[in-house]
PDB file of N, CA and C in Angstrom:
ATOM      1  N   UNK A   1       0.843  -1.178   0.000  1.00  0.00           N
ATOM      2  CA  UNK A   1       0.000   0.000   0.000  1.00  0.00           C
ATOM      3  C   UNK A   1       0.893   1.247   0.000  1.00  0.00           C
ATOM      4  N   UNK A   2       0.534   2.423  -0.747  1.00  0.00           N
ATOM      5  CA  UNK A   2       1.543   3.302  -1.022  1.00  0.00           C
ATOM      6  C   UNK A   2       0.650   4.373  -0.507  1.00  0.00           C
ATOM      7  N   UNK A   3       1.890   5.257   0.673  1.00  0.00           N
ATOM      8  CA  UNK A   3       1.325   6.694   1.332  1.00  0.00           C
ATOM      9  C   UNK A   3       0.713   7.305   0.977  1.00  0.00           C
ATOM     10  N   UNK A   4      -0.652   8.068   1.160  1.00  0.00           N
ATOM     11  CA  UNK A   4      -1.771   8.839   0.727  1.00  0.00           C
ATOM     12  C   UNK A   4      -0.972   9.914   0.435  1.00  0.00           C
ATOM     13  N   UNK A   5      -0.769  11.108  -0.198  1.00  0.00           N
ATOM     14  CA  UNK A   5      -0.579  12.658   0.191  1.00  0.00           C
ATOM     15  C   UNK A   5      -1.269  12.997   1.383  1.00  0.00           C
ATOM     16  N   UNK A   6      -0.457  13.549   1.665  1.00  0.00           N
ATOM     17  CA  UNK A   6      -1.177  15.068   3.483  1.00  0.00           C
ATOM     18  C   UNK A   6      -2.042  15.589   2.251  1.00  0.00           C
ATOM     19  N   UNK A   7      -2.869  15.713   3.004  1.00  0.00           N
ATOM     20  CA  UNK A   7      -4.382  16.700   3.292  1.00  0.00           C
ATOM     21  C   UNK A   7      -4.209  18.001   3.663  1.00  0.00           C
ATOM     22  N   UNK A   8      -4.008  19.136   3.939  1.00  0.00           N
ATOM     23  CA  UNK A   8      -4.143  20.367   4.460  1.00  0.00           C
ATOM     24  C   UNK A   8      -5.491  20.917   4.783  1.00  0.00           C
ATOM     25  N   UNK A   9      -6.358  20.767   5.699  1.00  0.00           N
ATOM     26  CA  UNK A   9      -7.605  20.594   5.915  1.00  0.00           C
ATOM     27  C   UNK A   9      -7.822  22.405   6.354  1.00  0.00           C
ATOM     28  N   UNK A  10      -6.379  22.967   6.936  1.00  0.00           N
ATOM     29  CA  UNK A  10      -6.856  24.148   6.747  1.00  0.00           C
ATOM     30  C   UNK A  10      -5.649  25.319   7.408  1.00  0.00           C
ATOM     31  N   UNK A  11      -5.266  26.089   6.813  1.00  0.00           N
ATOM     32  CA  UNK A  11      -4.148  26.726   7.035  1.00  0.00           C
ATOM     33  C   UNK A  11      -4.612  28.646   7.582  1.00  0.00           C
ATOM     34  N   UNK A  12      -4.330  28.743   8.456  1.00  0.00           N
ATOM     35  CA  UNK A  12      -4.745  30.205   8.807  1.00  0.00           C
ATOM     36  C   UNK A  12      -4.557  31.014   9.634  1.00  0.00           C
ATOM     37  N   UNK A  13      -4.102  32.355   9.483  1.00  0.00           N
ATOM     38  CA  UNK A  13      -3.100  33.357  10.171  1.00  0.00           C
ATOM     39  C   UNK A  13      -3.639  33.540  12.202  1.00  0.00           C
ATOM     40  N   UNK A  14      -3.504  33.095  12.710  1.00  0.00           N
ATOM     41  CA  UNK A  14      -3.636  33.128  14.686  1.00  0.00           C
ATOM     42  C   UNK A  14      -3.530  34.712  14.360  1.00  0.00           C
ATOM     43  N   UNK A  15      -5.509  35.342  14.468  1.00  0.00           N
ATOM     44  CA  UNK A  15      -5.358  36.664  15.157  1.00  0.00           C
ATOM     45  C   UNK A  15      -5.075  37.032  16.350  1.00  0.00           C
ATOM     46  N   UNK A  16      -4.937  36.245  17.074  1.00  0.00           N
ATOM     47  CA  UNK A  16      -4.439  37.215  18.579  1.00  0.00           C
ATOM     48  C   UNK A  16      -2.623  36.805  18.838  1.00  0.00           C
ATOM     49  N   UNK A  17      -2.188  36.054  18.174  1.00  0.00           N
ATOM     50  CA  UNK A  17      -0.931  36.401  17.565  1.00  0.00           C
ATOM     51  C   UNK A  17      -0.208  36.570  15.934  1.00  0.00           C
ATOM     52  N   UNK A  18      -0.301  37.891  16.326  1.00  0.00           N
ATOM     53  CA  UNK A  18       0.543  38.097  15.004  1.00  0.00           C
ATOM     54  C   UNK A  18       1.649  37.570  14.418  1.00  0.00           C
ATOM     55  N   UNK A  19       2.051  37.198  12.950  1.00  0.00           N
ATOM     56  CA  UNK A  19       3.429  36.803  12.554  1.00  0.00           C
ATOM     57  C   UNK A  19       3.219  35.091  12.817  1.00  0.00           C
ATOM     58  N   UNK A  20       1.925  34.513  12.829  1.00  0.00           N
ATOM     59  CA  UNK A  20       1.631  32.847  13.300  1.00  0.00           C
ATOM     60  C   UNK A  20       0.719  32.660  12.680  1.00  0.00           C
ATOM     61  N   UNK A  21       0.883  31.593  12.279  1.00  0.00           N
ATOM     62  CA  UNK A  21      -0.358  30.679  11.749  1.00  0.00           C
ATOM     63  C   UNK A  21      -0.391  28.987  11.913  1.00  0.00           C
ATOM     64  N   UNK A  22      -1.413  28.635  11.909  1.00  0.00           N
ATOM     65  CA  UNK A  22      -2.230  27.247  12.382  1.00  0.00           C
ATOM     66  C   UNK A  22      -2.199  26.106  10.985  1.00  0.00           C
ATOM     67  N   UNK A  23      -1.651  25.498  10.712  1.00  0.00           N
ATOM     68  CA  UNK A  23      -2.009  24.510  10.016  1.00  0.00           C
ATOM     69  C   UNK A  23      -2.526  22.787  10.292  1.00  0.00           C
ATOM     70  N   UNK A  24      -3.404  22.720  10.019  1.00  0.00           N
ATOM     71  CA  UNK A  24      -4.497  20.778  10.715  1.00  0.00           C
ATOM     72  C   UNK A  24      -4.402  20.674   9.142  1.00  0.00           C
ATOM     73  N   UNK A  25      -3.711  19.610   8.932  1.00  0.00           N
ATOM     74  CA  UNK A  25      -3.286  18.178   8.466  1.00  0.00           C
ATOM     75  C   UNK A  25      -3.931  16.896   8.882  1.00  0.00           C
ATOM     76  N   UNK A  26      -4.443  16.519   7.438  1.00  0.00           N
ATOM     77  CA  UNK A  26      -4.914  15.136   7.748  1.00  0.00           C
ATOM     78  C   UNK A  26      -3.319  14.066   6.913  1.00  0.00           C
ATOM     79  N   UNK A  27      -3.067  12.905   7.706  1.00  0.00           N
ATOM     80  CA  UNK A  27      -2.222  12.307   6.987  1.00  0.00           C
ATOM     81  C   UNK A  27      -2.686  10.484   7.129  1.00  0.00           C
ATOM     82  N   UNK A  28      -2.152  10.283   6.078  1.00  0.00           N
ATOM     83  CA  UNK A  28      -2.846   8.227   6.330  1.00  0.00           C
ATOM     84  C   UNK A  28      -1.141   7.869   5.897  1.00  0.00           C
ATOM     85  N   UNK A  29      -0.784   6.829   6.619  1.00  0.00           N
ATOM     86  CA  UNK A  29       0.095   6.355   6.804  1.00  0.00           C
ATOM     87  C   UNK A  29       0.099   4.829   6.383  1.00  0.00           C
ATOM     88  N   UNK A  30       0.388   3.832   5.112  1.00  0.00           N
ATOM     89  CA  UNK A  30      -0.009   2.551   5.290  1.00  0.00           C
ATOM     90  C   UNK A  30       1.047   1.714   6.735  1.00  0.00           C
ATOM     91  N   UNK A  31       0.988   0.206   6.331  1.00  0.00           N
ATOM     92  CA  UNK A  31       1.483  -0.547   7.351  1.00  0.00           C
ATOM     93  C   UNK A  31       2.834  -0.831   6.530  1.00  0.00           C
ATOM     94  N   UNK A  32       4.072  -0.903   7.718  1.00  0.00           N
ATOM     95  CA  UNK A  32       4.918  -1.122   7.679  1.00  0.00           C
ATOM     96  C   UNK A  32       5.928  -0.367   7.099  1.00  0.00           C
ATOM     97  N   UNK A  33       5.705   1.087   7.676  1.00  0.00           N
ATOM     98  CA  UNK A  33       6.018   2.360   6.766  1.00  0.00           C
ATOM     99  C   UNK A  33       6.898   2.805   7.455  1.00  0.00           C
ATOM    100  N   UNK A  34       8.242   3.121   7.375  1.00  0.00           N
ATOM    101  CA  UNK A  34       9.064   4.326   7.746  1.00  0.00           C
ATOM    102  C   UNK A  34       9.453   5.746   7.138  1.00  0.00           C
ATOM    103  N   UNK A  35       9.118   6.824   7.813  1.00  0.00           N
ATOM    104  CA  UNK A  35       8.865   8.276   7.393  1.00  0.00           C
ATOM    105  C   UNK A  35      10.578   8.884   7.812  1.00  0.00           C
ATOM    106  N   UNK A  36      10.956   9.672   6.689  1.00  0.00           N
ATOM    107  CA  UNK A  36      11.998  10.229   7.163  1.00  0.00           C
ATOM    108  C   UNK A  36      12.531  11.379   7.932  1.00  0.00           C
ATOM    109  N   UNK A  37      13.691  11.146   8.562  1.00  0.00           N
ATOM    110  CA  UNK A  37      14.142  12.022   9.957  1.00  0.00           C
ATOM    111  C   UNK A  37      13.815  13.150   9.706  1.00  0.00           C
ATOM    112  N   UNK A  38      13.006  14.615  10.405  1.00  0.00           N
ATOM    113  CA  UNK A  38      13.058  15.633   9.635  1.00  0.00           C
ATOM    114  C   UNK A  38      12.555  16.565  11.057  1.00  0.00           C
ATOM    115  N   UNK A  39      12.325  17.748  10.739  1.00  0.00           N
ATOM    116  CA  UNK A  39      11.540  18.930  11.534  1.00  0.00           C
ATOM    117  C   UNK A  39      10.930  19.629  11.185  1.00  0.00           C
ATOM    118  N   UNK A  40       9.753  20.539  12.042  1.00  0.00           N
ATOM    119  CA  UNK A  40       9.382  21.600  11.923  1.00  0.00           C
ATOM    120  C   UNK A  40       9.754  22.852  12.345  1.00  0.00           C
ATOM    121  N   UNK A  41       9.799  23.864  11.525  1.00  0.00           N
ATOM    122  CA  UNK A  41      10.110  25.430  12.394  1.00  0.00           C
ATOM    123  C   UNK A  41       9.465  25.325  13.789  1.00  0.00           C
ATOM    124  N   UNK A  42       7.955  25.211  13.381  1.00  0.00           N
ATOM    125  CA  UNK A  42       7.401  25.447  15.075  1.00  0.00           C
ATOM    126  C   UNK A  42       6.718  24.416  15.651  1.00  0.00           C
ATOM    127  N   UNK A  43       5.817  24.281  16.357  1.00  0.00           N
ATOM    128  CA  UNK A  43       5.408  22.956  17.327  1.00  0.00           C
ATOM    129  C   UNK A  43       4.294  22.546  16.558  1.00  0.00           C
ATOM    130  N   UNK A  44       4.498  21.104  17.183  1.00  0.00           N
ATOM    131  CA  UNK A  44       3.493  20.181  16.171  1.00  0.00           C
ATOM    132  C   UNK A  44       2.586  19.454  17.310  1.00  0.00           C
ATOM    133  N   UNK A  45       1.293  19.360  16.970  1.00  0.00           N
ATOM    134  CA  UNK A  45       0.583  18.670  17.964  1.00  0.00           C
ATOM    135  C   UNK A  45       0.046  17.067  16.760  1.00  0.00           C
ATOM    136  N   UNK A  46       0.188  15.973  17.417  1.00  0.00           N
ATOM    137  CA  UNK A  46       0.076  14.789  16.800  1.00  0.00           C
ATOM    138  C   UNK A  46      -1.409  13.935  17.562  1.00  0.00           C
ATOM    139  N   UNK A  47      -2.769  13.778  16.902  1.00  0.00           N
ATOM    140  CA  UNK A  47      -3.712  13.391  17.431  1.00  0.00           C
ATOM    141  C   UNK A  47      -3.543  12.071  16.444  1.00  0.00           C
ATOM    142  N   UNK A  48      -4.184  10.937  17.056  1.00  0.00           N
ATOM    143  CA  UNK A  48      -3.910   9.546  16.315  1.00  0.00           C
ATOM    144  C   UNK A  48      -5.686   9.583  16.394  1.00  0.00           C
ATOM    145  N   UNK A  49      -6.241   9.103  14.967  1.00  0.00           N
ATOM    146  CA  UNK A  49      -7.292   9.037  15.080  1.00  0.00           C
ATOM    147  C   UNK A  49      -7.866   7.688  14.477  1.00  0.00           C
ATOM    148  N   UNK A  50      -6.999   6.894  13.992  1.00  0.00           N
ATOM    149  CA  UNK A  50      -6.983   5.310  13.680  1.00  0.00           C
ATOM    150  C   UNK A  50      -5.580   4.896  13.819  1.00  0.00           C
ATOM    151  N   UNK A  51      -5.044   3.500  14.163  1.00  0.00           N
ATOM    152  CA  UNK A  51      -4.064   2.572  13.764  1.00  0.00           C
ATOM    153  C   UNK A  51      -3.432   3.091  14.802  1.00  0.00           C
ATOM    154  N   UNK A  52      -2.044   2.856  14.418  1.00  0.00           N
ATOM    155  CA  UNK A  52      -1.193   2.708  15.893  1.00  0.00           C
ATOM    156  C   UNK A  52       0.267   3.762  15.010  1.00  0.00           C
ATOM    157  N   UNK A  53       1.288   4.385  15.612  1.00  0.00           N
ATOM    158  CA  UNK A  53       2.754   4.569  15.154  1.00  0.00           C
ATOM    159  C   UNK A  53       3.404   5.106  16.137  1.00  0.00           C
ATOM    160  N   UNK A  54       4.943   4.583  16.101  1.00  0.00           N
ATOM    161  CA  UNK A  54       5.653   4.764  16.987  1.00  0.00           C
ATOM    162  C   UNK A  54       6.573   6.190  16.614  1.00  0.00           C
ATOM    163  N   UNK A  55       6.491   7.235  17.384  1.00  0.00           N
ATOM    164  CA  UNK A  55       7.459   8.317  17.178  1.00  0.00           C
ATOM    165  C   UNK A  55       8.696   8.035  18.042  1.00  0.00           C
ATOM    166  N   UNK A  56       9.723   8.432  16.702  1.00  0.00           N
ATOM    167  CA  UNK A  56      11.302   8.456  17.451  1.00  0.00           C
ATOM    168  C   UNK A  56      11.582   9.565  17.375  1.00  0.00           C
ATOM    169  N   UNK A  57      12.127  10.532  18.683  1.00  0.00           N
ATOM    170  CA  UNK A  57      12.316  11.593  18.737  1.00  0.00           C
ATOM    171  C   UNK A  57      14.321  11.609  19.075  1.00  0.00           C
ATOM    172  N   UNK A  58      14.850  12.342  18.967  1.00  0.00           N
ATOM    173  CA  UNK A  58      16.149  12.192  18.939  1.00  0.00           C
ATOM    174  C   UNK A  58      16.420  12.450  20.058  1.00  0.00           C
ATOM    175  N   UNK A  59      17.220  12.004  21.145  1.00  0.00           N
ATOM    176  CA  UNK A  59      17.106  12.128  22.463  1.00  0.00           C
ATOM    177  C   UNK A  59      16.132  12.406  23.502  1.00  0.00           C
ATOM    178  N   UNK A  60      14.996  11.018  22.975  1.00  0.00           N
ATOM    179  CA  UNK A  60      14.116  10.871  23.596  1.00  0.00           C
ATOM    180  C   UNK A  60      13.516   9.433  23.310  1.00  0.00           C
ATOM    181  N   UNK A  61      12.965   9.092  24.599  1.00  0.00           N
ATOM    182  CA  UNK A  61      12.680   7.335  24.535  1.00  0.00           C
ATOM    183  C   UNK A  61      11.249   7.427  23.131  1.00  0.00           C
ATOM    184  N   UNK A  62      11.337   6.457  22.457  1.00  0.00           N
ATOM    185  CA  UNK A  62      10.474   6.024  21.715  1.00  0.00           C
ATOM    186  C   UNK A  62       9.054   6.255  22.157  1.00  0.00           C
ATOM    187  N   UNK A  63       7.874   6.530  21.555  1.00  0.00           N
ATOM    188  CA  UNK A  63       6.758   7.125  21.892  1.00  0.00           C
ATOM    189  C   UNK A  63       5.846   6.439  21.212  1.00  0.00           C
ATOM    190  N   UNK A  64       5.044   5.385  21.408  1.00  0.00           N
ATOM    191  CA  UNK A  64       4.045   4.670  20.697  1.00  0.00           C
ATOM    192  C   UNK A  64       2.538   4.870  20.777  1.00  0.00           C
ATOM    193  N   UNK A  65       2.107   5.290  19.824  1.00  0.00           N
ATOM    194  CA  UNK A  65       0.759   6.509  19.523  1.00  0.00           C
ATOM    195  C   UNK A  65      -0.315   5.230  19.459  1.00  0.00           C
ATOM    196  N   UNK A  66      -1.798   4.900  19.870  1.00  0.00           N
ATOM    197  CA  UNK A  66      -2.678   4.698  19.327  1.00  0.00           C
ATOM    198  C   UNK A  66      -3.543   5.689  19.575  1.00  0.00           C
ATOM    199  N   UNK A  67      -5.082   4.704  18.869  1.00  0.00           N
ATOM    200  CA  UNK A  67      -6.388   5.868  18.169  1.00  0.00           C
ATOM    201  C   UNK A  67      -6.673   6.291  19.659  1.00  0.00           C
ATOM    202  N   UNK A  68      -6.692   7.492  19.631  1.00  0.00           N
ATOM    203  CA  UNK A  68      -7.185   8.499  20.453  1.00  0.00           C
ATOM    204  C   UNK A  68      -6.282   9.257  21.364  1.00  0.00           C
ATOM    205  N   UNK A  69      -4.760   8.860  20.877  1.00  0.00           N
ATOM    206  CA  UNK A  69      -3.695   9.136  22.012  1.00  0.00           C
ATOM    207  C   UNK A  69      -2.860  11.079  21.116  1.00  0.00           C
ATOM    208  N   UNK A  70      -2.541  11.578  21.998  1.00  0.00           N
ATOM    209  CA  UNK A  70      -2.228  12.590  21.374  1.00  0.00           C
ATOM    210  C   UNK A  70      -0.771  13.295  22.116  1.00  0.00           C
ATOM    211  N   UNK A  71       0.165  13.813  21.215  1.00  0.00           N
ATOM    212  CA  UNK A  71       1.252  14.353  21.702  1.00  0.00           C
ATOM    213  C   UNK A  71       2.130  15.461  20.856  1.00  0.00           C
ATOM    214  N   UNK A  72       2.612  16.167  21.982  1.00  0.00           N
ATOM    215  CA  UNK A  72       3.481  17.339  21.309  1.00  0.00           C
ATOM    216  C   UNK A  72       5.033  16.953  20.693  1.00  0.00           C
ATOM    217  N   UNK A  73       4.886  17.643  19.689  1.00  0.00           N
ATOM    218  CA  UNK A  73       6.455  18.051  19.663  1.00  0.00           C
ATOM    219  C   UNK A  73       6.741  18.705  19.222  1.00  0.00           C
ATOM    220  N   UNK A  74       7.857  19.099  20.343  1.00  0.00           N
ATOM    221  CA  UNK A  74       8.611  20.906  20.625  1.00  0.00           C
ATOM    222  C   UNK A  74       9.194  21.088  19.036  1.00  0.00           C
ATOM    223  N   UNK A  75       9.276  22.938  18.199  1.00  0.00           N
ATOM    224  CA  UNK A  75       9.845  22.889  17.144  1.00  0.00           C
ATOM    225  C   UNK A  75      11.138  22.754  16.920  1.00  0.00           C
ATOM    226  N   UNK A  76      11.492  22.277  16.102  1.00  0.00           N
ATOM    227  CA  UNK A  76      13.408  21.954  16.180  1.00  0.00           C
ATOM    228  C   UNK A  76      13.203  20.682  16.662  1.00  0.00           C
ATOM    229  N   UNK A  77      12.427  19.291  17.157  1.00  0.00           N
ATOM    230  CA  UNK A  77      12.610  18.589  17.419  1.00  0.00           C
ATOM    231  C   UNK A  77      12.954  17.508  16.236  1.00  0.00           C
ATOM    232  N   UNK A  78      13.862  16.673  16.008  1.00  0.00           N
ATOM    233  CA  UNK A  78      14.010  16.020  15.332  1.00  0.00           C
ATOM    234  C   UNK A  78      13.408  14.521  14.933  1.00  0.00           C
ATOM    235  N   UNK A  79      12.762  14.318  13.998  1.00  0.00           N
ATOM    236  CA  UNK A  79      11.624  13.019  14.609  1.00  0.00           C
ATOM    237  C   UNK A  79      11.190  12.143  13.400  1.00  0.00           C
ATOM    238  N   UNK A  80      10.891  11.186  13.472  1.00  0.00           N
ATOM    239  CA  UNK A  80      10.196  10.220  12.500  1.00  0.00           C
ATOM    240  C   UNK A  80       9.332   9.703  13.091  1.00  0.00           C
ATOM    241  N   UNK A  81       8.345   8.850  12.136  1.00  0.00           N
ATOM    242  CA  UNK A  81       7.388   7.391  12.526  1.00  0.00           C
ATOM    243  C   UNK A  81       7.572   6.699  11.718  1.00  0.00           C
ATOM    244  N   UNK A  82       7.204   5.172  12.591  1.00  0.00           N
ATOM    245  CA  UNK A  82       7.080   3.787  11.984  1.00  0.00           C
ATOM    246  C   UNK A  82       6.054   3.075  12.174  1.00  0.00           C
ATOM    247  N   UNK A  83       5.566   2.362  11.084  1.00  0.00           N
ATOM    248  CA  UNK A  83       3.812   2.159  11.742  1.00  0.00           C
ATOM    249  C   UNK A  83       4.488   0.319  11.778  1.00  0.00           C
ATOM    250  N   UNK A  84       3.424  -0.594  12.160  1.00  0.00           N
ATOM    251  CA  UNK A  84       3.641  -1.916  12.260  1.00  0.00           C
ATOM    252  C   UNK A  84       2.272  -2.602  11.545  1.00  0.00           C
ATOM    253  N   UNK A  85       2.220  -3.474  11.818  1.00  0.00           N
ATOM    254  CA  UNK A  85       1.512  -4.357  11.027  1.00  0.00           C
ATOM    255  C   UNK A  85       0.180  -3.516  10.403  1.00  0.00           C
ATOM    256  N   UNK A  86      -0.525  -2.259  11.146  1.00  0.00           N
ATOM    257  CA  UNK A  86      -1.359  -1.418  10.955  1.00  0.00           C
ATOM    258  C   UNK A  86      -0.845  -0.239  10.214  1.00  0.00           C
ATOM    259  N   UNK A  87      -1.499   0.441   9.770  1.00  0.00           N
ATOM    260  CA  UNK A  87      -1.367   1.616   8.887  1.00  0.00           C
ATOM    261  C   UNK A  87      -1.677   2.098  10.241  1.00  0.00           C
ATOM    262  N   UNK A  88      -2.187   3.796   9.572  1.00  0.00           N
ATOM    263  CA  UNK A  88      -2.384   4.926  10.756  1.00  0.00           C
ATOM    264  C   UNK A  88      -2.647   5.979   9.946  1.00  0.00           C
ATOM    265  N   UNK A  89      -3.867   6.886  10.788  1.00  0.00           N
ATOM    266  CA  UNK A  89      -4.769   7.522  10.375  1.00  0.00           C
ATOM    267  C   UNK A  89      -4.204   8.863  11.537  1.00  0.00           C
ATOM    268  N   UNK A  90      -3.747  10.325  11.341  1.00  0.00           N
ATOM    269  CA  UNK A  90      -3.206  11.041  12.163  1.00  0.00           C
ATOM    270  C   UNK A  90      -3.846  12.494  11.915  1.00  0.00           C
ATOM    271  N   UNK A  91      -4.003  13.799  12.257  1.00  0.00           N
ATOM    272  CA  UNK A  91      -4.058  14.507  12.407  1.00  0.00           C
ATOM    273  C   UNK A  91      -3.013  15.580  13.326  1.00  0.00           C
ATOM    274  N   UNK A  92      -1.801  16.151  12.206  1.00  0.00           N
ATOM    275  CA  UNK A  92      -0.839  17.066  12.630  1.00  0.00           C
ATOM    276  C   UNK A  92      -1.005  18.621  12.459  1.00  0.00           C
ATOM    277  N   UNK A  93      -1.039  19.397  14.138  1.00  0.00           N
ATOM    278  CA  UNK A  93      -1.206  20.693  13.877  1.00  0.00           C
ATOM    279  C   UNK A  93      -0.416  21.494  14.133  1.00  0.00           C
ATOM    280  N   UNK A  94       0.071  22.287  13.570  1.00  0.00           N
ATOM    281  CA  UNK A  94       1.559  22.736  13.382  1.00  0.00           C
ATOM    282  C   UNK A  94       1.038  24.480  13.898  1.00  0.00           C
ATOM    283  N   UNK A  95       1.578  25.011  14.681  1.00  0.00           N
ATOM    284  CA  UNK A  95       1.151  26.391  15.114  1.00  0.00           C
ATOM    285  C   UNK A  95       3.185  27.038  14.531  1.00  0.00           C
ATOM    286  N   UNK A  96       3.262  27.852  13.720  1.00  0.00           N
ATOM    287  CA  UNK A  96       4.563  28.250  13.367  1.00  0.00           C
ATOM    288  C   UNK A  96       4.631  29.546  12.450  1.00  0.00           C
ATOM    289  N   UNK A  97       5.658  30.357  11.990  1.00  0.00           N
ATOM    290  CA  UNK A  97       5.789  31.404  11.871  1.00  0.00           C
ATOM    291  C   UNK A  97       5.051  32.030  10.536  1.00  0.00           C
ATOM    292  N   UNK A  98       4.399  32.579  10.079  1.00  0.00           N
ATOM    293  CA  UNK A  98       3.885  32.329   8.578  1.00  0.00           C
ATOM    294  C   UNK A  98       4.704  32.493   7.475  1.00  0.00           C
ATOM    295  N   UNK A  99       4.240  31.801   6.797  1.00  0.00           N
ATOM    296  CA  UNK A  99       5.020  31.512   5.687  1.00  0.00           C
ATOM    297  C   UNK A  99       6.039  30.188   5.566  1.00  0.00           C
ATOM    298  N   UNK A 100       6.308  30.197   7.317  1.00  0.00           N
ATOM    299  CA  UNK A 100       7.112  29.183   7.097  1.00  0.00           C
ATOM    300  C   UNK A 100       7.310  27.836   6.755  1.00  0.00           C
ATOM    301  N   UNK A 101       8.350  26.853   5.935  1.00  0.00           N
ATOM    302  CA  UNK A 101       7.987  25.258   5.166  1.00  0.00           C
ATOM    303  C   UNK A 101       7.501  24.486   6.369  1.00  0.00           C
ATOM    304  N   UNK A 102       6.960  23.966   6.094  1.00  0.00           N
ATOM    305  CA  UNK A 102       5.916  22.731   6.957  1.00  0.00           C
ATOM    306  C   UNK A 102       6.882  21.855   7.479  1.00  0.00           C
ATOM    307  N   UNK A 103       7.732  21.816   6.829  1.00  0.00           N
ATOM    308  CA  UNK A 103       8.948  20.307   7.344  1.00  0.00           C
ATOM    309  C   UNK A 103      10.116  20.248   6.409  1.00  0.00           C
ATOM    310  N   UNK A 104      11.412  20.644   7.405  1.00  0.00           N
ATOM    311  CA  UNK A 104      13.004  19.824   6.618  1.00  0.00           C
ATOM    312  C   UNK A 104      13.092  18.654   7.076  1.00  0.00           C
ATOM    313  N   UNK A 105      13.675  18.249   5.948  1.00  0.00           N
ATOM    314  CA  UNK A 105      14.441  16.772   6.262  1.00  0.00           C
ATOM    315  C   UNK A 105      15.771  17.136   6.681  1.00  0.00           C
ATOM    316  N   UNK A 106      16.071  16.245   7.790  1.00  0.00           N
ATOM    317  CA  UNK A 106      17.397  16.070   8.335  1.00  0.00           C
ATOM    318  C   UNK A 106      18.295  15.604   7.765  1.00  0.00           C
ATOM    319  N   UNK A 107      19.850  15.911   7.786  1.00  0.00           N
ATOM    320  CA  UNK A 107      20.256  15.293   6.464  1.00  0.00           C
ATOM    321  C   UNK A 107      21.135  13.976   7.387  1.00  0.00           C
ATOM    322  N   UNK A 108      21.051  13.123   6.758  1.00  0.00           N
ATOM    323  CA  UNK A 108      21.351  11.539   7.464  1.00  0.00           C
ATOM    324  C   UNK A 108      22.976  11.968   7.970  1.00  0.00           C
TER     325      UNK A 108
END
């Protein structure tokens, strides 16, 4: 099964802070998938809304997500997922500077 494209369900400027904006991401993940090392400018909130995936954060213990489990990560954090026998169904909301790219890849 081959990765859906992200969704951008809706991108938009935070009036009571200026110079920010909100982006909610829908993403589907199949089974047995590894995503590559990368970051965001600013913080990412990760809601699991089907399947299961494990986040590896770089100096930080392994973090294993199921449906309904939800977690931050700080911007500049360095991070991947790996799903297992299940795919995974996620919702990522990224609060960061406007304009700014959604995600670098880390270089190996």
């Amino acid at each position: 099964m081959e990765k859906k494209p992200s969704i951008i369900l809706t991108k938009t400027e935070l009036t009571a802070t200026p110079g920010k904006e909100i982006l909610v991401i829908l993403n589907e993940v199949p089974p047995e998938s590894t995503g590559s090392r990368h970051y965001h400018p600013g913080d990412e909130v990760i809601h699991i809304l089907t399947g299961a995936i494990t986040f590896t954060l770089d100096g930080k213990p392994d973090v294993l997500l199921k449906a309904g489990d939800t977690c931050h990560i700080p911007a500049q954090q360095v991070h991947y997922g790996t799903t297992a026998g299940e795919g995974v169904t996620f919702l990522s909301i990224h609060v960061q500077e406007t304009g700014s790219l959604r995600r670098r890849l880390e270089a190996e």
